[in-house]
ModelCIF file with pLDDT and N, C-alpha, C, O atoms, coordinates in Angstrom:
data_MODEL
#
_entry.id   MODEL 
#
_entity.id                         1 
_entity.type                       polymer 
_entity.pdbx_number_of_molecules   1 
#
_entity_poly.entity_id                      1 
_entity_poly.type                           'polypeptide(L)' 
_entity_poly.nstd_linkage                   no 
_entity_poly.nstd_monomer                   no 
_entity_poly.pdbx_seq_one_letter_code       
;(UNK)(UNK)(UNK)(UNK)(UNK)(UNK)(UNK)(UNK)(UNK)(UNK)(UNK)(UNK)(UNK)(UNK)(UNK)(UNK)
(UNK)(UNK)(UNK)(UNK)(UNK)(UNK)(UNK)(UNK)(UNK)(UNK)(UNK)(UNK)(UNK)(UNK)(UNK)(UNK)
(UNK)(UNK)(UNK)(UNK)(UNK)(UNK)(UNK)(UNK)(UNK)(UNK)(UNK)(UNK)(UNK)(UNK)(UNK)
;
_entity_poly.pdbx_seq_one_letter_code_can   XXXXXXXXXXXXXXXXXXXXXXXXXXXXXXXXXXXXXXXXXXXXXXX 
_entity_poly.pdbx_strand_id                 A 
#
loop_
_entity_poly_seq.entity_id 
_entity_poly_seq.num 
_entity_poly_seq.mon_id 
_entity_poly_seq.hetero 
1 1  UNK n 
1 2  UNK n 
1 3  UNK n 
1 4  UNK n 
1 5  UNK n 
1 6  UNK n 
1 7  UNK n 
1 8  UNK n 
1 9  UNK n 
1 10 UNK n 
1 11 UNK n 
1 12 UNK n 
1 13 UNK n 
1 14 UNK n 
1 15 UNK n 
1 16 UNK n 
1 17 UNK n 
1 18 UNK n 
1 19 UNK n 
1 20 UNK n 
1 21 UNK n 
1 22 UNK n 
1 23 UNK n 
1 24 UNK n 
1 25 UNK n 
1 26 UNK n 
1 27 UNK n 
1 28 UNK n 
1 29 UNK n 
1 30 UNK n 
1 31 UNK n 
1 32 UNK n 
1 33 UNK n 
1 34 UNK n 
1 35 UNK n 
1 36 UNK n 
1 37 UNK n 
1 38 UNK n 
1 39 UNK n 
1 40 UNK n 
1 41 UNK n 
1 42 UNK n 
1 43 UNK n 
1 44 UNK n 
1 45 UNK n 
1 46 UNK n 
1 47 UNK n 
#
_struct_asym.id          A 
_struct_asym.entity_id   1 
#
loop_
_ma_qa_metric.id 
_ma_qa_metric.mode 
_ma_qa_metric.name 
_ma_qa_metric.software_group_id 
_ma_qa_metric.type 
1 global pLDDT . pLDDT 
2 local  pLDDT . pLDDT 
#
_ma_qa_metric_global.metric_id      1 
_ma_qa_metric_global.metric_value   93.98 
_ma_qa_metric_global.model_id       1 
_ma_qa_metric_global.ordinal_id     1 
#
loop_
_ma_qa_metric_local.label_asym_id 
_ma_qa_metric_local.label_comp_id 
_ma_qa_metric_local.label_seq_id 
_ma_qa_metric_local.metric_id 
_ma_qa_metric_local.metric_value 
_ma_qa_metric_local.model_id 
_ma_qa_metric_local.ordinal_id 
A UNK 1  2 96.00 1 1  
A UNK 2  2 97.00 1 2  
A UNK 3  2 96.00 1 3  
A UNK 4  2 96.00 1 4  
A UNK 5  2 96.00 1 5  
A UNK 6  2 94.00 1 6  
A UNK 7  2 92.00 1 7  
A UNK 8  2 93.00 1 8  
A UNK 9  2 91.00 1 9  
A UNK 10 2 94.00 1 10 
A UNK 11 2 95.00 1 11 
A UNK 12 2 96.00 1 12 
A UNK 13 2 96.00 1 13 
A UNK 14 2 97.00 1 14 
A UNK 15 2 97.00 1 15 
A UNK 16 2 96.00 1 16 
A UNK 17 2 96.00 1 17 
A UNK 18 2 97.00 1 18 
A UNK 19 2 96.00 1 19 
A UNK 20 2 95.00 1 20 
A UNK 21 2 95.00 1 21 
A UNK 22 2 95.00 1 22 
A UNK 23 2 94.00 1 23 
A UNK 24 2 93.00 1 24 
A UNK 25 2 93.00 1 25 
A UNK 26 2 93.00 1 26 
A UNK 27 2 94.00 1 27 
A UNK 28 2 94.00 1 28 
A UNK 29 2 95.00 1 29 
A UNK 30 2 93.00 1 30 
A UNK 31 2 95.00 1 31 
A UNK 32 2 96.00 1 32 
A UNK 33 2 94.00 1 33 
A UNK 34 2 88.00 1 34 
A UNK 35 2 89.00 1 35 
A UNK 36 2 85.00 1 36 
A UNK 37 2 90.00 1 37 
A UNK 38 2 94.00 1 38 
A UNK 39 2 96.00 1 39 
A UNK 40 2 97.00 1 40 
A UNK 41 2 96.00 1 41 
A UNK 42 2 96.00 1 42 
A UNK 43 2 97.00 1 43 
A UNK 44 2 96.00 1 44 
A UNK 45 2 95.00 1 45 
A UNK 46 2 84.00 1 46 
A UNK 47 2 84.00 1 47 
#
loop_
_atom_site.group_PDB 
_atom_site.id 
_atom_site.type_symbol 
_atom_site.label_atom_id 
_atom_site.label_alt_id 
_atom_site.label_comp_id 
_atom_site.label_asym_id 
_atom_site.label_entity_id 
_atom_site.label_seq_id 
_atom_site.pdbx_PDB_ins_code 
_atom_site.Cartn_x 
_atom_site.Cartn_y 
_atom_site.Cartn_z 
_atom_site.occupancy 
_atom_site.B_iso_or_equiv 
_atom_site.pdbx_formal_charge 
_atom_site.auth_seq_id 
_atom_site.auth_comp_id 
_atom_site.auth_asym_id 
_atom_site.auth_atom_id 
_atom_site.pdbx_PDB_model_num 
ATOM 1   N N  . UNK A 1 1  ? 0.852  -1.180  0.000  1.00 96.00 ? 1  UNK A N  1 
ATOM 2   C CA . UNK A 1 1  ? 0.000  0.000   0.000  1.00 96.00 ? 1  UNK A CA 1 
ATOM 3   C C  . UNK A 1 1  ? 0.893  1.238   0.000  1.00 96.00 ? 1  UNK A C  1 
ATOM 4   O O  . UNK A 1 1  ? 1.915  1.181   0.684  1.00 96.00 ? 1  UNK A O  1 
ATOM 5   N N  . UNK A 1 2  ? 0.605  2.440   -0.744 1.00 97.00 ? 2  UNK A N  1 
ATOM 6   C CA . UNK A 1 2  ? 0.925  3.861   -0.703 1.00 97.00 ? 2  UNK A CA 1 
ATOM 7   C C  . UNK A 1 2  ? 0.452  4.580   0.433  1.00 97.00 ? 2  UNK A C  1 
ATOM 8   O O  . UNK A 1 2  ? -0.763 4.774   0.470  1.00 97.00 ? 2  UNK A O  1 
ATOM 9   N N  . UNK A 1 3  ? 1.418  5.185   1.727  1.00 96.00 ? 3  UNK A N  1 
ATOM 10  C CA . UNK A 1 3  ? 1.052  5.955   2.777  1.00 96.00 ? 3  UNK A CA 1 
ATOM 11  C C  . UNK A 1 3  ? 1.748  7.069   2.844  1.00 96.00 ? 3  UNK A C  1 
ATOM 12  O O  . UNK A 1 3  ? 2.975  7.125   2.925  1.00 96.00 ? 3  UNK A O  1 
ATOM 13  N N  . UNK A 1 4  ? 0.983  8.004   2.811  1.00 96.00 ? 4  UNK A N  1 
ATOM 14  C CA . UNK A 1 4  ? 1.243  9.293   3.125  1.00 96.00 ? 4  UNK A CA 1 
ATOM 15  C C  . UNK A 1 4  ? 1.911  9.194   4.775  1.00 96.00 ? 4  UNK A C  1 
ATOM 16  O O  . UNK A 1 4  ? 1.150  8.559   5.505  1.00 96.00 ? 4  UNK A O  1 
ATOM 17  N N  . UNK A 1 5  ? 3.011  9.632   5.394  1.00 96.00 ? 5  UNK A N  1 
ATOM 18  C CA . UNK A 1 5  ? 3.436  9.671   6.815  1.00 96.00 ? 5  UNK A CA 1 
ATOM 19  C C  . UNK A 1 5  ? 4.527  10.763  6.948  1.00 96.00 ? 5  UNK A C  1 
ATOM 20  O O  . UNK A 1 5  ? 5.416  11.265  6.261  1.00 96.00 ? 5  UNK A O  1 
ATOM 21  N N  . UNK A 1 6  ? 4.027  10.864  8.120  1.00 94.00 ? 6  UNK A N  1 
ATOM 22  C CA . UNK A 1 6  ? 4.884  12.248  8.951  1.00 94.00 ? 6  UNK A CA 1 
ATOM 23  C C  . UNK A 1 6  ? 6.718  12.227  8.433  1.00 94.00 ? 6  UNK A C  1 
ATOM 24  O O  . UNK A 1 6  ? 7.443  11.237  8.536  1.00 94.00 ? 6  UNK A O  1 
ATOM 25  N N  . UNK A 1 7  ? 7.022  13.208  8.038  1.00 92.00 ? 7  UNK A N  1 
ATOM 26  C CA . UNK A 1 7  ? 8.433  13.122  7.848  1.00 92.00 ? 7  UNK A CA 1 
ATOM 27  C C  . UNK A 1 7  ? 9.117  13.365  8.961  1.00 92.00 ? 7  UNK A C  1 
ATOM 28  O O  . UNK A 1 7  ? 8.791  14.243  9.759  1.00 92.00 ? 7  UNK A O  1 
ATOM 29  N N  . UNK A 1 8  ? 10.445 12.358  9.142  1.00 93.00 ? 8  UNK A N  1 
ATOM 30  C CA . UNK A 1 8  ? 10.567 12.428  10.947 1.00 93.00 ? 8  UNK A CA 1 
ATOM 31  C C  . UNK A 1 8  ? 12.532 12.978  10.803 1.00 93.00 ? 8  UNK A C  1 
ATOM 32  O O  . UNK A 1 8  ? 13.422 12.676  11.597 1.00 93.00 ? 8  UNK A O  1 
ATOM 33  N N  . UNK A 1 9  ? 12.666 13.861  9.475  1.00 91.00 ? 9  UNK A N  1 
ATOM 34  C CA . UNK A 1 9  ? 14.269 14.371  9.027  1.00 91.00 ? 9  UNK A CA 1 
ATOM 35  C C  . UNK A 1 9  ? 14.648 13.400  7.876  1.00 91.00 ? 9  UNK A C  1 
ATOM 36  O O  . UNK A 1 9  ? 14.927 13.817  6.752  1.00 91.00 ? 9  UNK A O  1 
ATOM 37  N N  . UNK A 1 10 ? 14.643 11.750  8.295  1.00 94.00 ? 10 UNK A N  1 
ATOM 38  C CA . UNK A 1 10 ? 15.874 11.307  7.440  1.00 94.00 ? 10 UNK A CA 1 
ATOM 39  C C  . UNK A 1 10 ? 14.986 10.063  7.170  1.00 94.00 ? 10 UNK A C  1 
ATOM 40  O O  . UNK A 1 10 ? 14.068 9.748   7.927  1.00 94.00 ? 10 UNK A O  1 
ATOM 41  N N  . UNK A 1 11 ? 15.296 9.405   6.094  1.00 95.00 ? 11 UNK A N  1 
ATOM 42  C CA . UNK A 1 11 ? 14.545 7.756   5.097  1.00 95.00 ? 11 UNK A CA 1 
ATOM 43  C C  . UNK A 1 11 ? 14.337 7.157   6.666  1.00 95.00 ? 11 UNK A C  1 
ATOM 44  O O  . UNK A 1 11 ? 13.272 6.996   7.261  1.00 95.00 ? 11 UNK A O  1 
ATOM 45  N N  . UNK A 1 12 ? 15.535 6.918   7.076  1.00 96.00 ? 12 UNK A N  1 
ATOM 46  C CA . UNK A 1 12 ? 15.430 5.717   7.957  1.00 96.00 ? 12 UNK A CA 1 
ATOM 47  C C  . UNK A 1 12 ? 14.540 5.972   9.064  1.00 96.00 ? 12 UNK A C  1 
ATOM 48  O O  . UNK A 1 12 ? 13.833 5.049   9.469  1.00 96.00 ? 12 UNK A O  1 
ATOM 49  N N  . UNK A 1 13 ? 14.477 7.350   9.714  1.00 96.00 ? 13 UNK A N  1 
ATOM 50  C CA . UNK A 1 13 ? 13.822 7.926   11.076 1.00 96.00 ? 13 UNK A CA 1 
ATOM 51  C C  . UNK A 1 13 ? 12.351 7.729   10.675 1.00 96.00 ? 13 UNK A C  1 
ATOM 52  O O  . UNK A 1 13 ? 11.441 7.403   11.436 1.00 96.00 ? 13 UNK A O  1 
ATOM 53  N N  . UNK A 1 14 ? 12.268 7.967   9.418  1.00 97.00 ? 14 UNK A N  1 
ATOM 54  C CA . UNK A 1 14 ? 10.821 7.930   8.712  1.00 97.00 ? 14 UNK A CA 1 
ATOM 55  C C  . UNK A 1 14 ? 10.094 6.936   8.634  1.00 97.00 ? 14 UNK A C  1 
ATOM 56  O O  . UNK A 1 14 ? 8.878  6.995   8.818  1.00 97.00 ? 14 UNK A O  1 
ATOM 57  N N  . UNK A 1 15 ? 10.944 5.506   8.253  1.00 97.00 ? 15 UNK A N  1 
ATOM 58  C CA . UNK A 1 15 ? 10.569 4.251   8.157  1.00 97.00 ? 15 UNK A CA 1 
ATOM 59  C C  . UNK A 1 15 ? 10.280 3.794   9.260  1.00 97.00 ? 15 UNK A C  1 
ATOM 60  O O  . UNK A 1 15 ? 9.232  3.283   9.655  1.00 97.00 ? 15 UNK A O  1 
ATOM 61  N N  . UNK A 1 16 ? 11.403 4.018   9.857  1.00 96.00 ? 16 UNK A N  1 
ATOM 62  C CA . UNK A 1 16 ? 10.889 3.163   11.779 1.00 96.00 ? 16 UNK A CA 1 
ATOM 63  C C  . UNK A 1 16 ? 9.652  3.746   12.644 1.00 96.00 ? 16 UNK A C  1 
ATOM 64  O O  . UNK A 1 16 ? 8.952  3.152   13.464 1.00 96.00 ? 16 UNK A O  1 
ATOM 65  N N  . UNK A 1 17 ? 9.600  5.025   12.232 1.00 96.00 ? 17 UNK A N  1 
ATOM 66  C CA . UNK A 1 17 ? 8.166  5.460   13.019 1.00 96.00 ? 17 UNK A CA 1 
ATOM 67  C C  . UNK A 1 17 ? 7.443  4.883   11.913 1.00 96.00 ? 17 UNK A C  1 
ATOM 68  O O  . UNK A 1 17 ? 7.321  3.716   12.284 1.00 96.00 ? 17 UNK A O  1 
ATOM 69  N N  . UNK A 1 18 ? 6.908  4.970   10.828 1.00 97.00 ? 18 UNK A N  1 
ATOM 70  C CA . UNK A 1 18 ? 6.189  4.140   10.403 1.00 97.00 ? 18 UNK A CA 1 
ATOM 71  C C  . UNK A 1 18 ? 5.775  2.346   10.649 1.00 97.00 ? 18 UNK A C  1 
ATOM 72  O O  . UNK A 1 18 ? 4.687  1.775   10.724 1.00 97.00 ? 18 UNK A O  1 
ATOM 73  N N  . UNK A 1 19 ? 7.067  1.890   10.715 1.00 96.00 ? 19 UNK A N  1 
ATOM 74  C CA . UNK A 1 19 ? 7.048  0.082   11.381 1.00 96.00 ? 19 UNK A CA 1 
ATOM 75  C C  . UNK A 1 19 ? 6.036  0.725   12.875 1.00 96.00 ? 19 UNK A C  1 
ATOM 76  O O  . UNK A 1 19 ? 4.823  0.645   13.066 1.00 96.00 ? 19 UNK A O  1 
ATOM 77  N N  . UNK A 1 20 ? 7.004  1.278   13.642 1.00 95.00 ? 20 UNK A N  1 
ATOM 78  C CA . UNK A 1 20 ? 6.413  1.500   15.082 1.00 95.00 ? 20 UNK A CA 1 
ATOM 79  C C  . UNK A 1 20 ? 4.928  1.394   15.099 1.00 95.00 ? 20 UNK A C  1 
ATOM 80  O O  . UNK A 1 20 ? 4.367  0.437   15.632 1.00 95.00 ? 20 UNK A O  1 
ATOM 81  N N  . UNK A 1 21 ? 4.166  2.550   14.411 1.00 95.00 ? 21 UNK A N  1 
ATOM 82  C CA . UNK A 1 21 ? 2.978  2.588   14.243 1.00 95.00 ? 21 UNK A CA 1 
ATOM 83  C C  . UNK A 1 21 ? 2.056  1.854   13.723 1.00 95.00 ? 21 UNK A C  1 
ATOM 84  O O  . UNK A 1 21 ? 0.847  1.879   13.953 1.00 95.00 ? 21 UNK A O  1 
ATOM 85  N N  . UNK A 1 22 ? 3.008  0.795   12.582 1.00 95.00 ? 22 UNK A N  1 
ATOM 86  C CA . UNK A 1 22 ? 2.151  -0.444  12.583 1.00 95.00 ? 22 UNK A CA 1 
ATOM 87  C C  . UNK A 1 22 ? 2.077  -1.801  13.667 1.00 95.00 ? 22 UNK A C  1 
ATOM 88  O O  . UNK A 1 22 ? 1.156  -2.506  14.076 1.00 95.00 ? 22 UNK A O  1 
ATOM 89  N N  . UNK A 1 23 ? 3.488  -1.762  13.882 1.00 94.00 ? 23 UNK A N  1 
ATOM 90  C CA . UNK A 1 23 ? 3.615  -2.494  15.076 1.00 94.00 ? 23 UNK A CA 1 
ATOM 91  C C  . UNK A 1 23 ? 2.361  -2.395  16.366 1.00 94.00 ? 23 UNK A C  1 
ATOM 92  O O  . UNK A 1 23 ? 2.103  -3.361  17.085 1.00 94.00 ? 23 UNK A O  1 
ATOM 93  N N  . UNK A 1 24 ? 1.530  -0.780  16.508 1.00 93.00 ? 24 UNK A N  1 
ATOM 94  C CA . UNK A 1 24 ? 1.194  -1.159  17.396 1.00 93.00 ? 24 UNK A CA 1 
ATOM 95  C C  . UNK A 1 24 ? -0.566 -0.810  17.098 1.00 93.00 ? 24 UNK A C  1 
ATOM 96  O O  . UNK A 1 24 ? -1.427 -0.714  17.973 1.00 93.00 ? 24 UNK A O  1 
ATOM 97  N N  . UNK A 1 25 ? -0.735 -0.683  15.818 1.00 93.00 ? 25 UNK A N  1 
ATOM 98  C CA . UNK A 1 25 ? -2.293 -0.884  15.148 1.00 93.00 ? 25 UNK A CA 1 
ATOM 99  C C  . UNK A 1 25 ? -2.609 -1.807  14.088 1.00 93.00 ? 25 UNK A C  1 
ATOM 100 O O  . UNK A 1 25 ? -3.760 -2.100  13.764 1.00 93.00 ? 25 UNK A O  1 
ATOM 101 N N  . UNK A 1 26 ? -1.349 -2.348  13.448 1.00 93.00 ? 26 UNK A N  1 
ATOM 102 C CA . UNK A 1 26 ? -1.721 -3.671  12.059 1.00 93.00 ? 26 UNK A CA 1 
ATOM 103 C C  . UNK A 1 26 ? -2.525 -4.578  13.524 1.00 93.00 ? 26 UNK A C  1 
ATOM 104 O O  . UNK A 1 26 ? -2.113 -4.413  14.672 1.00 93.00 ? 26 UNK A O  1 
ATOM 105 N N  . UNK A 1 27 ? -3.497 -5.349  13.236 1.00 94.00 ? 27 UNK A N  1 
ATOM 106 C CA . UNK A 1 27 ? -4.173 -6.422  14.293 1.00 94.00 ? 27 UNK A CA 1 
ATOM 107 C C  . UNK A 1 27 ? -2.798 -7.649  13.865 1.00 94.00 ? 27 UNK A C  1 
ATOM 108 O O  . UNK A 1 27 ? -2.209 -8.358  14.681 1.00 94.00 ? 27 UNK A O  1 
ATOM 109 N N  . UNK A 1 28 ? -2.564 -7.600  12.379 1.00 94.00 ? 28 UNK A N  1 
ATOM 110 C CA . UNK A 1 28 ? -2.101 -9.181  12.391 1.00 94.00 ? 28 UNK A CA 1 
ATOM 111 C C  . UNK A 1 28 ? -0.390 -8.991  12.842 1.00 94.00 ? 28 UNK A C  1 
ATOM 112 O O  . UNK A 1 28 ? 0.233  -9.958  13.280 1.00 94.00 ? 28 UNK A O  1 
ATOM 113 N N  . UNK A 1 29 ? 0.180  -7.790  12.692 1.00 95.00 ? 29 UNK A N  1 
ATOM 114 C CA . UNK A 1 29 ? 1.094  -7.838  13.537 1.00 95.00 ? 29 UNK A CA 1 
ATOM 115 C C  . UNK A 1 29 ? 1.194  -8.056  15.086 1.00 95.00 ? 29 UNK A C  1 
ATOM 116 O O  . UNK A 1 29 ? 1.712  -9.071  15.550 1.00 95.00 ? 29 UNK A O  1 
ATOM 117 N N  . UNK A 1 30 ? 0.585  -6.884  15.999 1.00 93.00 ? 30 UNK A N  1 
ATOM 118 C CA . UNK A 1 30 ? 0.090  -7.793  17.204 1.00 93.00 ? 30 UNK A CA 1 
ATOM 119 C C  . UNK A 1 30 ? 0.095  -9.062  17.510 1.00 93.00 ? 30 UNK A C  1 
ATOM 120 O O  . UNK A 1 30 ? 0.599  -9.692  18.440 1.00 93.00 ? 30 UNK A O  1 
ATOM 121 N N  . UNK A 1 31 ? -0.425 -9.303  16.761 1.00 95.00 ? 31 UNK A N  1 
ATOM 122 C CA . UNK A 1 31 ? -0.868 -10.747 16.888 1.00 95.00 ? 31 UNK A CA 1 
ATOM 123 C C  . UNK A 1 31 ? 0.328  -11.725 16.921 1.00 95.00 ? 31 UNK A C  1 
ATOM 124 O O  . UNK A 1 31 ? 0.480  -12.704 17.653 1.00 95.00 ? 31 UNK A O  1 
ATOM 125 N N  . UNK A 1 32 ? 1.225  -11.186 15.861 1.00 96.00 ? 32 UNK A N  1 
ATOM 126 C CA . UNK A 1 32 ? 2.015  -12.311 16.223 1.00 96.00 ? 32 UNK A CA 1 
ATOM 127 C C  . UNK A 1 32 ? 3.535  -11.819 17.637 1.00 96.00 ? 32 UNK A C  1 
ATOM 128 O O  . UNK A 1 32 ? 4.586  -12.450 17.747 1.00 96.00 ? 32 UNK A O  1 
ATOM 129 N N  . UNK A 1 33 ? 3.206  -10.805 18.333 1.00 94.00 ? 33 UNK A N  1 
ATOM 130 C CA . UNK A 1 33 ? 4.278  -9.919  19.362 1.00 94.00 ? 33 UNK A CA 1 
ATOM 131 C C  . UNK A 1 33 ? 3.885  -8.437  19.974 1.00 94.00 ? 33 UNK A C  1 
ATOM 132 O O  . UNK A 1 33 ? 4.121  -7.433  19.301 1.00 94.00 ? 33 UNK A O  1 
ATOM 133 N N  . UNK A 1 34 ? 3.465  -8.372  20.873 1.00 88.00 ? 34 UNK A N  1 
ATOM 134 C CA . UNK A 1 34 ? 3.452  -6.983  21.055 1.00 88.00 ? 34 UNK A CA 1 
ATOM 135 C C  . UNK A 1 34 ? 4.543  -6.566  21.631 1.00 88.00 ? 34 UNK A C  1 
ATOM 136 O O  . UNK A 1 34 ? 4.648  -5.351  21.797 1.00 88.00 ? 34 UNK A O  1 
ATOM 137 N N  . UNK A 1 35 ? 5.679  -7.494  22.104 1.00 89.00 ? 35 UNK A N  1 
ATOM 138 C CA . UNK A 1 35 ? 6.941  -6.962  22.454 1.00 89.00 ? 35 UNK A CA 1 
ATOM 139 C C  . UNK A 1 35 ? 7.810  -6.745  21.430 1.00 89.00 ? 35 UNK A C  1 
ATOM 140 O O  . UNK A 1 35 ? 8.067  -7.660  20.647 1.00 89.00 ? 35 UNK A O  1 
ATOM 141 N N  . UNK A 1 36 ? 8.479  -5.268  21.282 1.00 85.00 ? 36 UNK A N  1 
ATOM 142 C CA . UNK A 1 36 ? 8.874  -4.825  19.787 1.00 85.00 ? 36 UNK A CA 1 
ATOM 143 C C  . UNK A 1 36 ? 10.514 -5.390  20.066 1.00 85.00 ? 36 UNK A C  1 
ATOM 144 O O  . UNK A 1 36 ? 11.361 -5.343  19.174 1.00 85.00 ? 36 UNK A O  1 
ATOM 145 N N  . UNK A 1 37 ? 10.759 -5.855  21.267 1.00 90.00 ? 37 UNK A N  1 
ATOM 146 C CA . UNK A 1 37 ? 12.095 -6.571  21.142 1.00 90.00 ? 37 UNK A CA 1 
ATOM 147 C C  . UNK A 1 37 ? 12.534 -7.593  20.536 1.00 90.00 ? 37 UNK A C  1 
ATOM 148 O O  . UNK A 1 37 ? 13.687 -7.969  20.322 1.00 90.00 ? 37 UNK A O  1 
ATOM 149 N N  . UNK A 1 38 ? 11.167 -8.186  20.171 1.00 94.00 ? 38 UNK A N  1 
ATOM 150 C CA . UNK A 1 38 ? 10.712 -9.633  19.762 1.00 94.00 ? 38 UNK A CA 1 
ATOM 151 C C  . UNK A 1 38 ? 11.537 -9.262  18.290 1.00 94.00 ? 38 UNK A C  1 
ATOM 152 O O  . UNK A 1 38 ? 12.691 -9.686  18.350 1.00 94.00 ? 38 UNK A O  1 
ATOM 153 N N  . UNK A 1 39 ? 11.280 -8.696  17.219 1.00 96.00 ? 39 UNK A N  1 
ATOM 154 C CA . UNK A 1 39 ? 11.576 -8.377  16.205 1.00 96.00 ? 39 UNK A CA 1 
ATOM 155 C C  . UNK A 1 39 ? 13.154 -8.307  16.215 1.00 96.00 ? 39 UNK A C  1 
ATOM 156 O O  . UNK A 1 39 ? 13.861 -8.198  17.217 1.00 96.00 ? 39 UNK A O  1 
ATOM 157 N N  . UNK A 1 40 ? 13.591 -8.398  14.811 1.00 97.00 ? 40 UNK A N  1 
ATOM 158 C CA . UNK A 1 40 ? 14.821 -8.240  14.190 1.00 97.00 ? 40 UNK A CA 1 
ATOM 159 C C  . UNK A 1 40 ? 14.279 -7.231  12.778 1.00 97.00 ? 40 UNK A C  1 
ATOM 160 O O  . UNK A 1 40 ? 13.303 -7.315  12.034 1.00 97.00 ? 40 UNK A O  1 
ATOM 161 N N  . UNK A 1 41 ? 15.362 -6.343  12.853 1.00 96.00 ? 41 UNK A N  1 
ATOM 162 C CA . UNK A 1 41 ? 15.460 -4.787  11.580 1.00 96.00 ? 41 UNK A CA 1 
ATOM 163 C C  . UNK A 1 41 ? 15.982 -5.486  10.713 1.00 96.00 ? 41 UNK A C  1 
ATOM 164 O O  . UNK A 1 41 ? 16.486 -6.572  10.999 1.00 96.00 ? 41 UNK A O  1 
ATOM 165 N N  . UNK A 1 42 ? 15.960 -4.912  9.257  1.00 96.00 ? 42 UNK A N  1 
ATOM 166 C CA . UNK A 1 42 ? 17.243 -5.542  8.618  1.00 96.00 ? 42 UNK A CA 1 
ATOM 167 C C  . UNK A 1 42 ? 17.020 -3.918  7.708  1.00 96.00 ? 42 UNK A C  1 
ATOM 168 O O  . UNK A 1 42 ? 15.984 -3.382  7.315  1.00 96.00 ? 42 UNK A O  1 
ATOM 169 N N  . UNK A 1 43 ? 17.932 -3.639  7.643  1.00 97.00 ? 43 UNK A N  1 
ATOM 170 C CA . UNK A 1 43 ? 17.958 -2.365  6.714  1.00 97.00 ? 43 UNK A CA 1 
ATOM 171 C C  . UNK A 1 43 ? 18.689 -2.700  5.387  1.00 97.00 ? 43 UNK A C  1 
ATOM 172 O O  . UNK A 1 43 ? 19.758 -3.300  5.271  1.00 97.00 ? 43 UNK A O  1 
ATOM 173 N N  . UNK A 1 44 ? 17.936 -2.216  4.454  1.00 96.00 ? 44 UNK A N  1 
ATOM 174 C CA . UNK A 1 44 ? 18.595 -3.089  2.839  1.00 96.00 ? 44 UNK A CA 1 
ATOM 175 C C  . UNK A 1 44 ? 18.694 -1.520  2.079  1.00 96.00 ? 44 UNK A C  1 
ATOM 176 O O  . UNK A 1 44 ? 18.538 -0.370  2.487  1.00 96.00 ? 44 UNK A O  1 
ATOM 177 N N  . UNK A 1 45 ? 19.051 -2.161  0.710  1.00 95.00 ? 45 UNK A N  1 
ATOM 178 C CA . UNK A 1 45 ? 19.378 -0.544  -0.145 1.00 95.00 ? 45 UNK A CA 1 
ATOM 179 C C  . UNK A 1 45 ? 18.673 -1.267  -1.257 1.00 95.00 ? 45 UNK A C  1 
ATOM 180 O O  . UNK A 1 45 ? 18.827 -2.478  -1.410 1.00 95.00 ? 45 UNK A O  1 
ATOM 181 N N  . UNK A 1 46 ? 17.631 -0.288  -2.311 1.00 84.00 ? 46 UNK A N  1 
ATOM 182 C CA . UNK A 1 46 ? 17.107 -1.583  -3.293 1.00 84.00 ? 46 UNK A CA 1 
ATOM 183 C C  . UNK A 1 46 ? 17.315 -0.290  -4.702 1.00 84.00 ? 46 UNK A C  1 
ATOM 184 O O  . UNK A 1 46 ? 16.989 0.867   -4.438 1.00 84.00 ? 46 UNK A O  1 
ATOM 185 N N  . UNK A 1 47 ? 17.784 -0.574  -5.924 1.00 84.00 ? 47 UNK A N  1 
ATOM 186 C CA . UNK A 1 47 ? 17.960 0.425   -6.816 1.00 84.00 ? 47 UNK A CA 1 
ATOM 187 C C  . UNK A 1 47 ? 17.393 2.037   -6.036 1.00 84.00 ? 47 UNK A C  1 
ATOM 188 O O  . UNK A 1 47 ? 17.463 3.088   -6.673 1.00 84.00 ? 47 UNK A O  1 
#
């Protein structure tokens, strides 16, 4: 999906508040952790 989201300075600052915010309203994320430690990042570069 295409989302319009808050610019937070820089790509990456931008992306992670975005994860964050799904992290804690997607239902099917929840679902599988609400502890965000649970997770592993992987930061990639794509063209």
């Amino acid at each position: 999906v295409v989302l319009t989201v808050p610019d937070h300075g820089d790509v990456r600052s931008t992306l992670w508040a975005a994860w964050r915010h799904a992290a804690a309203t997607v239902p099917a994320i929840r679902a599988v952790s609400a502890d965000p430690a649970a997770y592993d990042d992987l930061w990639y570069s794509s063209r």
